[in-house]
PDB file of N, CA and C in Angstrom:
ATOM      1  N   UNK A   1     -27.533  53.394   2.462  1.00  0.00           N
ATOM      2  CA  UNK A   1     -27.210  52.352   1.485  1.00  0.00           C
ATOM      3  C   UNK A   1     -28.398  52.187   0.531  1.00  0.00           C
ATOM      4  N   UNK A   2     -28.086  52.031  -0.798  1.00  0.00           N
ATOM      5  CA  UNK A   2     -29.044  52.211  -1.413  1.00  0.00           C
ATOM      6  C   UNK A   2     -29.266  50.375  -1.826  1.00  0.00           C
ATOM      7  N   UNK A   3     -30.816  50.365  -2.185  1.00  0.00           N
ATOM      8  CA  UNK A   3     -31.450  48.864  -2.793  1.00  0.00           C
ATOM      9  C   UNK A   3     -31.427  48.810  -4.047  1.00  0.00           C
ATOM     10  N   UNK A   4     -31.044  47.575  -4.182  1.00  0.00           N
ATOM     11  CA  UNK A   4     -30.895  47.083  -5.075  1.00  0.00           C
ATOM     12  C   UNK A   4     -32.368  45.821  -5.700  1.00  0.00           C
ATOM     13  N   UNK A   5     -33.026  46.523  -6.765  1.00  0.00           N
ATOM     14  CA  UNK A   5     -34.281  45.986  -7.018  1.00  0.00           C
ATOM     15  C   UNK A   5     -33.928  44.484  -7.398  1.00  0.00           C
ATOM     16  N   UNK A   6     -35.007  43.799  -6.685  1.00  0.00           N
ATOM     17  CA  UNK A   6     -34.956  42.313  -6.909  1.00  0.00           C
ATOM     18  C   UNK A   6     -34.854  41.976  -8.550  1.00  0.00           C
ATOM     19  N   UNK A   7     -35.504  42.969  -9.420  1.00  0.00           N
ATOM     20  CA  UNK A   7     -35.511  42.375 -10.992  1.00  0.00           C
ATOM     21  C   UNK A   7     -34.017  42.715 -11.285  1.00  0.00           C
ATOM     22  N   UNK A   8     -33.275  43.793 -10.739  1.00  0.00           N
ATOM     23  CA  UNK A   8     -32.264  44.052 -11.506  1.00  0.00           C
ATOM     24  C   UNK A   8     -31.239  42.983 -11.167  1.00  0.00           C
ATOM     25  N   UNK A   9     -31.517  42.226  -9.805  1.00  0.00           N
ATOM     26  CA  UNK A   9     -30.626  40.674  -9.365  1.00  0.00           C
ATOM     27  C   UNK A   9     -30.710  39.810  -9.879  1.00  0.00           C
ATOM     28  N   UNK A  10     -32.162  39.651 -10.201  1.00  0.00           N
ATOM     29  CA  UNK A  10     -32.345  38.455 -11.109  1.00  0.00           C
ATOM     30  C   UNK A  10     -32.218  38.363 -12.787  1.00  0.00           C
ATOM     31  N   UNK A  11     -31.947  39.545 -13.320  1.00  0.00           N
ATOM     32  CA  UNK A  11     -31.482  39.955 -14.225  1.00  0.00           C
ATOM     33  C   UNK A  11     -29.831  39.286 -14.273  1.00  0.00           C
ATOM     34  N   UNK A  12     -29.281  39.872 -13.484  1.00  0.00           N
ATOM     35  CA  UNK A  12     -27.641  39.830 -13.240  1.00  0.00           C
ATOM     36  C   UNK A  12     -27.076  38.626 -13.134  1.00  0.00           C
ATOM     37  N   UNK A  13     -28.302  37.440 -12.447  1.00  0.00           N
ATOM     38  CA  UNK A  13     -27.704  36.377 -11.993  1.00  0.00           C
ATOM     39  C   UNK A  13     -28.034  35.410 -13.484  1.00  0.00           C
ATOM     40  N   UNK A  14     -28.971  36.344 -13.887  1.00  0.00           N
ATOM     41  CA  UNK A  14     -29.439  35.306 -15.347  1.00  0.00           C
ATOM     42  C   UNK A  14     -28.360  35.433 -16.532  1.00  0.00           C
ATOM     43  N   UNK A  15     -27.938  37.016 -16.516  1.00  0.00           N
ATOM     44  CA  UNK A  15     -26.549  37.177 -17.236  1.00  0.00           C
ATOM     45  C   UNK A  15     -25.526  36.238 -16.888  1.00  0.00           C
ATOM     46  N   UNK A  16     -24.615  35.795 -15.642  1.00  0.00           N
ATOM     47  CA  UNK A  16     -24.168  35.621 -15.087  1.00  0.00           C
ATOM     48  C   UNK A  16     -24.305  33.903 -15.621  1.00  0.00           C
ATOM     49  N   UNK A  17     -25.468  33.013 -15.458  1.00  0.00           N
ATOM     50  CA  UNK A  17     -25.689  31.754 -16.219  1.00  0.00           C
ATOM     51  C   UNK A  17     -25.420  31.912 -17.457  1.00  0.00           C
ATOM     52  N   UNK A  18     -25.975  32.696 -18.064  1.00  0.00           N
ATOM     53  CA  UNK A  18     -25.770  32.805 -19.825  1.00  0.00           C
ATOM     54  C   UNK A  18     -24.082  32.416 -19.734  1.00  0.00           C
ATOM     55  N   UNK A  19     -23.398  33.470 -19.193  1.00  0.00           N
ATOM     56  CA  UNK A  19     -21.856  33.571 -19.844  1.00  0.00           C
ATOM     57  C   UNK A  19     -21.389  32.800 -19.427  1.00  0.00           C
ATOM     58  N   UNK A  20     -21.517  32.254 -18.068  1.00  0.00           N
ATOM     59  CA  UNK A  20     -21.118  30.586 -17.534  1.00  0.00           C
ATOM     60  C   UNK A  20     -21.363  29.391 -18.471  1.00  0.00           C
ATOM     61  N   UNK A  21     -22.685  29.654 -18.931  1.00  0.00           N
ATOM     62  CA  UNK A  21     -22.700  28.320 -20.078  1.00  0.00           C
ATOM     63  C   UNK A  21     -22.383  28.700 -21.162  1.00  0.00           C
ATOM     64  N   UNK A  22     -22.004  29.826 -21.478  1.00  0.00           N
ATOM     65  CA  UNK A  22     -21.344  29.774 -22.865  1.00  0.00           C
ATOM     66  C   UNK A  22     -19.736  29.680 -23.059  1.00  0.00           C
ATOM     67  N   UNK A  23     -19.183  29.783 -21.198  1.00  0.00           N
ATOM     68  CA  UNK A  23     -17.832  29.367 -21.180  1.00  0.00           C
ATOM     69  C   UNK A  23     -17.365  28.020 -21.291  1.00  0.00           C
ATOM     70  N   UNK A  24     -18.655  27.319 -20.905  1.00  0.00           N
ATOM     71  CA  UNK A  24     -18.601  25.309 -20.834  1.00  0.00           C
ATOM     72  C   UNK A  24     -18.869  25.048 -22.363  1.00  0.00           C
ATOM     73  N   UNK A  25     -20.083  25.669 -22.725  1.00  0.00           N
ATOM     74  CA  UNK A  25     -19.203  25.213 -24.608  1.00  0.00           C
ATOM     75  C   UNK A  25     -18.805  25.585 -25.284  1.00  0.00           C
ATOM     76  N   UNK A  26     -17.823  26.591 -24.645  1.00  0.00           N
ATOM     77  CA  UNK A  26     -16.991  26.553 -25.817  1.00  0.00           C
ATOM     78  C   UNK A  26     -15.537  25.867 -25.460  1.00  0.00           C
ATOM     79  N   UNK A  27     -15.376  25.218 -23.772  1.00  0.00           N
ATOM     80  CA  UNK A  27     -14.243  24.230 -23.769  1.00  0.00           C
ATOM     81  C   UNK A  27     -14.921  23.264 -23.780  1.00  0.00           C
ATOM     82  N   UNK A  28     -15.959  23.005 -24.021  1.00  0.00           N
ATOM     83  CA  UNK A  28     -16.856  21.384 -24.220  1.00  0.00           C
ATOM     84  C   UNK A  28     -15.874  21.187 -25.768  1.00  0.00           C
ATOM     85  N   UNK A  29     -16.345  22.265 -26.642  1.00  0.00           N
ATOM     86  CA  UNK A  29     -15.721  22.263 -28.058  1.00  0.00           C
ATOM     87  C   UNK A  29     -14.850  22.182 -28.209  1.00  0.00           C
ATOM     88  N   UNK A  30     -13.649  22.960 -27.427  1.00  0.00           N
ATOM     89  CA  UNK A  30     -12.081  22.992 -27.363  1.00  0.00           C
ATOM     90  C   UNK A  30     -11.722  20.857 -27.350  1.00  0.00           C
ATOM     91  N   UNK A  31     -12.334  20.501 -26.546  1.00  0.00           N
ATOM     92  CA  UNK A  31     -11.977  19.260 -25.984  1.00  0.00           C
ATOM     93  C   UNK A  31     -12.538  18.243 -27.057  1.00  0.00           C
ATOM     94  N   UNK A  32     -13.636  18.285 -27.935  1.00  0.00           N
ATOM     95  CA  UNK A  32     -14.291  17.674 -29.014  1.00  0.00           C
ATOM     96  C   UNK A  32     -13.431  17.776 -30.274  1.00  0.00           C
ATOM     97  N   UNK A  33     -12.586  19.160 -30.072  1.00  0.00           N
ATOM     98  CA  UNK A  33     -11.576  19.324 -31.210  1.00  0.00           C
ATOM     99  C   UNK A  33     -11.000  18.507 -31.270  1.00  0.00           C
ATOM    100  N   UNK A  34     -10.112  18.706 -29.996  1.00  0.00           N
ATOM    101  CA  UNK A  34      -8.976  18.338 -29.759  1.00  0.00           C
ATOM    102  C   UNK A  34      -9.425  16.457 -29.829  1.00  0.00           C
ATOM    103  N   UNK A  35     -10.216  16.003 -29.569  1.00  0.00           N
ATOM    104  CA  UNK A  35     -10.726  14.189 -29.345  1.00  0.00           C
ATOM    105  C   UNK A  35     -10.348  14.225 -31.125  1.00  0.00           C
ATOM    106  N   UNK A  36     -11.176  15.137 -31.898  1.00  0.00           N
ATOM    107  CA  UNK A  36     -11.152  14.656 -33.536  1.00  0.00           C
ATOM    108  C   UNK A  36      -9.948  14.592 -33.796  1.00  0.00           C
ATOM    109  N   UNK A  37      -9.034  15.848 -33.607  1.00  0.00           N
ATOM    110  CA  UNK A  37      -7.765  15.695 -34.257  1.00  0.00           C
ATOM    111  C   UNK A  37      -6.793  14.851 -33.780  1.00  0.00           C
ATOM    112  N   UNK A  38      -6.890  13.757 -32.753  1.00  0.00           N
ATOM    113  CA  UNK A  38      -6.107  12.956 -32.296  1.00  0.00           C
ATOM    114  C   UNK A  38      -6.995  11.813 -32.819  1.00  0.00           C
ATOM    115  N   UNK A  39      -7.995  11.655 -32.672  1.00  0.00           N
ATOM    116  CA  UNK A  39      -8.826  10.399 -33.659  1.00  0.00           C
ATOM    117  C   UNK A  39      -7.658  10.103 -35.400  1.00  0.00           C
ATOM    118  N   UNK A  40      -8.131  11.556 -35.494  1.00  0.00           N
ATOM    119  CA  UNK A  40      -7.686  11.677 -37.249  1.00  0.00           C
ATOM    120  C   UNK A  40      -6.006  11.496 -37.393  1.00  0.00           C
ATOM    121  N   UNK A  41      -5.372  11.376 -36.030  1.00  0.00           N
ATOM    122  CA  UNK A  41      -4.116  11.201 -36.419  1.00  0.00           C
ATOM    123  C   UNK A  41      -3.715  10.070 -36.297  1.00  0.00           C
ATOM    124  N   UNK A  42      -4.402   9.435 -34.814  1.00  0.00           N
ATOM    125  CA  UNK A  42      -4.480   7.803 -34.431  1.00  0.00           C
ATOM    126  C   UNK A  42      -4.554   6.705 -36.037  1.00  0.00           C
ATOM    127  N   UNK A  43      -5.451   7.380 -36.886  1.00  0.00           N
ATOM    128  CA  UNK A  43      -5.918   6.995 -38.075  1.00  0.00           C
ATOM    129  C   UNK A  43      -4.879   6.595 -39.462  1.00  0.00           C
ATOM    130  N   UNK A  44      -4.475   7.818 -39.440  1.00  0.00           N
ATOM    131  CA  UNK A  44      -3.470   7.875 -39.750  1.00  0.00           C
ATOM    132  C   UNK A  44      -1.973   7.158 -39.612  1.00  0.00           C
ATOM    133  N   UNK A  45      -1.638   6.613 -38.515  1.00  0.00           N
ATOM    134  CA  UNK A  45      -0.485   5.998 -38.043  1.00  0.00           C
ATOM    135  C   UNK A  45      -0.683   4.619 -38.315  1.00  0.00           C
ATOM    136  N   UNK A  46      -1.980   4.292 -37.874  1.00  0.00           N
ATOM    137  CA  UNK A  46      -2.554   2.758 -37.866  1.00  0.00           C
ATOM    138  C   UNK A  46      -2.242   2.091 -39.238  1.00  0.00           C
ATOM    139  N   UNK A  47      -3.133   3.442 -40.427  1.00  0.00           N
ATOM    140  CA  UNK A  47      -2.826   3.458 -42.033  1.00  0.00           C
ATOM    141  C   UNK A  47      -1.456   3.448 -42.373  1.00  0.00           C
ATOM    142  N   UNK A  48      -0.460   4.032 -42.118  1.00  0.00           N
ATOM    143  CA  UNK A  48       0.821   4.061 -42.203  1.00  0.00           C
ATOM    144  C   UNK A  48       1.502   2.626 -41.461  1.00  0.00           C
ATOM    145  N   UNK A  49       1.304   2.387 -40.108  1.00  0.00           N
ATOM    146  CA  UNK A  49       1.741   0.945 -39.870  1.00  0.00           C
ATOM    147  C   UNK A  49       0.855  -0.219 -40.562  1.00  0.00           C
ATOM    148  N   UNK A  50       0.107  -0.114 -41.289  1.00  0.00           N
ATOM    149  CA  UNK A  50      -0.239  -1.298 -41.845  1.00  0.00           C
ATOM    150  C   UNK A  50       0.036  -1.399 -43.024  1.00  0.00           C
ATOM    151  N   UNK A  51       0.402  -0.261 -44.272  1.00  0.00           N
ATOM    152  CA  UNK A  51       1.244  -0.335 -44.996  1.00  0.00           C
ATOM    153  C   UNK A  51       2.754  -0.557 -45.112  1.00  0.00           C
ATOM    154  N   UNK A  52       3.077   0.297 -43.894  1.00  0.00           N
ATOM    155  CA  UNK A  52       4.487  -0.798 -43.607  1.00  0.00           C
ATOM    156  C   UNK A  52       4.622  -2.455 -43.558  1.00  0.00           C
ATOM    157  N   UNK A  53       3.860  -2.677 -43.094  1.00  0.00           N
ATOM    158  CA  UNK A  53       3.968  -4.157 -42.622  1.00  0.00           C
ATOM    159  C   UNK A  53       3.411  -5.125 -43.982  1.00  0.00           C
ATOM    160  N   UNK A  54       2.879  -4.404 -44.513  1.00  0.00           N
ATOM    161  CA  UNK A  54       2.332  -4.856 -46.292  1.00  0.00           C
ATOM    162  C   UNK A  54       3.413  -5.391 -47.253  1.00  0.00           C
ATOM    163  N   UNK A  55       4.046  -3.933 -47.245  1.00  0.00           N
ATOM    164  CA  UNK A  55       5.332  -3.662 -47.980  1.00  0.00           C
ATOM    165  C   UNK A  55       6.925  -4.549 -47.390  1.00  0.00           C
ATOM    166  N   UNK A  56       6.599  -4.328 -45.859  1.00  0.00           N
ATOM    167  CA  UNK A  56       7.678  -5.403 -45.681  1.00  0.00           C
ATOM    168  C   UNK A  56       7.614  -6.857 -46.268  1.00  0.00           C
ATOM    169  N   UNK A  57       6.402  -7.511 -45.968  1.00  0.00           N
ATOM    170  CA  UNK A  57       6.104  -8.928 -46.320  1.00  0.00           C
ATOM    171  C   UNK A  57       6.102  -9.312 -47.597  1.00  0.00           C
ATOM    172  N   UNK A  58       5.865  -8.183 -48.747  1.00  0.00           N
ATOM    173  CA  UNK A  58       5.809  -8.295 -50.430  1.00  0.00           C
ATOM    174  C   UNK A  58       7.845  -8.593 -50.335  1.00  0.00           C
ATOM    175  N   UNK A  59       8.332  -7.628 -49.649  1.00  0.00           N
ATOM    176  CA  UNK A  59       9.704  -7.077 -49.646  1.00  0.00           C
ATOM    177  C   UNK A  59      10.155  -9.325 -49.702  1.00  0.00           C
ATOM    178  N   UNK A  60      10.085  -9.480 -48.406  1.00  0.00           N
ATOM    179  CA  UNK A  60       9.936 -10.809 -47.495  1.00  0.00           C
ATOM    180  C   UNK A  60      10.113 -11.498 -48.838  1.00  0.00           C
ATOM    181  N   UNK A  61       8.444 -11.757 -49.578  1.00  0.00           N
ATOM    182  CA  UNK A  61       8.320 -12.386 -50.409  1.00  0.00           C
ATOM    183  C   UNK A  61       9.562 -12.703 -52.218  1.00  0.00           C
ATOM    184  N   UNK A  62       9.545 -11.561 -52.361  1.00  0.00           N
ATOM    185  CA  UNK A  62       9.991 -11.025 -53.585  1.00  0.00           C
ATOM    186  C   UNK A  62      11.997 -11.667 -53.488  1.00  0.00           C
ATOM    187  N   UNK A  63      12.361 -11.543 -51.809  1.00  0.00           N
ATOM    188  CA  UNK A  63      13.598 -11.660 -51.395  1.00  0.00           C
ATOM    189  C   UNK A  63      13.308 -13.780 -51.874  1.00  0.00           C
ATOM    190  N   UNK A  64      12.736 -13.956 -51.001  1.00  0.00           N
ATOM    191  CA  UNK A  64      12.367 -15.618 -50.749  1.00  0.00           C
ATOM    192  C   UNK A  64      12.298 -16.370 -52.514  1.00  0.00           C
ATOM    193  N   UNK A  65      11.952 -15.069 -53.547  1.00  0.00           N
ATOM    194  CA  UNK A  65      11.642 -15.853 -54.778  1.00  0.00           C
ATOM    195  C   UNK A  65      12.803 -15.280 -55.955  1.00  0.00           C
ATOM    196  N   UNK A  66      13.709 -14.065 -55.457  1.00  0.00           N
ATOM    197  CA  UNK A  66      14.161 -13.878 -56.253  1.00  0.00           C
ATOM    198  C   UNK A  66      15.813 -14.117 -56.177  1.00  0.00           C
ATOM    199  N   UNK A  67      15.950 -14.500 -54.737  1.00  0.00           N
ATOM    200  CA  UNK A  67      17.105 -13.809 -54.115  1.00  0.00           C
ATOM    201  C   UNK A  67      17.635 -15.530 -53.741  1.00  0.00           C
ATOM    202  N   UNK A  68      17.692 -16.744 -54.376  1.00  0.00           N
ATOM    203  CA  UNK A  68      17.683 -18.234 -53.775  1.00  0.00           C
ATOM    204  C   UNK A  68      19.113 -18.207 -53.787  1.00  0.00           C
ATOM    205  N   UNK A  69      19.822 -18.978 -52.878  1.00  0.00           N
ATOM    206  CA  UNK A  69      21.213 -19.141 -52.967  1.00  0.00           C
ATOM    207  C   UNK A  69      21.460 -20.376 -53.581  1.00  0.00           C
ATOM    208  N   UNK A  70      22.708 -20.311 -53.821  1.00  0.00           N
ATOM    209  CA  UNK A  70      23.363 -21.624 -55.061  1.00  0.00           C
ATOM    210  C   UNK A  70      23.908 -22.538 -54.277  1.00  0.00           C
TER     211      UNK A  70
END
């Protein structure tokens, strides 16, 4: 059986960390994406329901001043 030199192990195991941590960020990143683009949509909806609710109440208003019964 042949040996295997201690530098060429510790070589292997140091490769071996490298590509391990370069597999954690790049789903560290996957997951940072994914947080922004649900931020940016959350954002979005909030902006959209609060213009609804704007537009209803002008609606509200405009009915209350234009719309009086006899």
């Amino acid at each position: 059986m042949r040996k295997i030199p201690i530098d060429s192990l510790i070589q292997l195991l140091g490769m071996v960390g490298i590509i391990g941590s370069l597999i954690f960020v790049g789903l560290e990143m996957q997951q940072t994406q994914r947080i922004a683009i649900a931020s940016a949509q959350e954002t979005r909806m909030n902006a959209i329901r609060v213009t609804s609710g704007v537009c209803r109440k002008v609606i509200w208003m405009l009915n209350r001043i234009f719309c009086t019964e006899i």
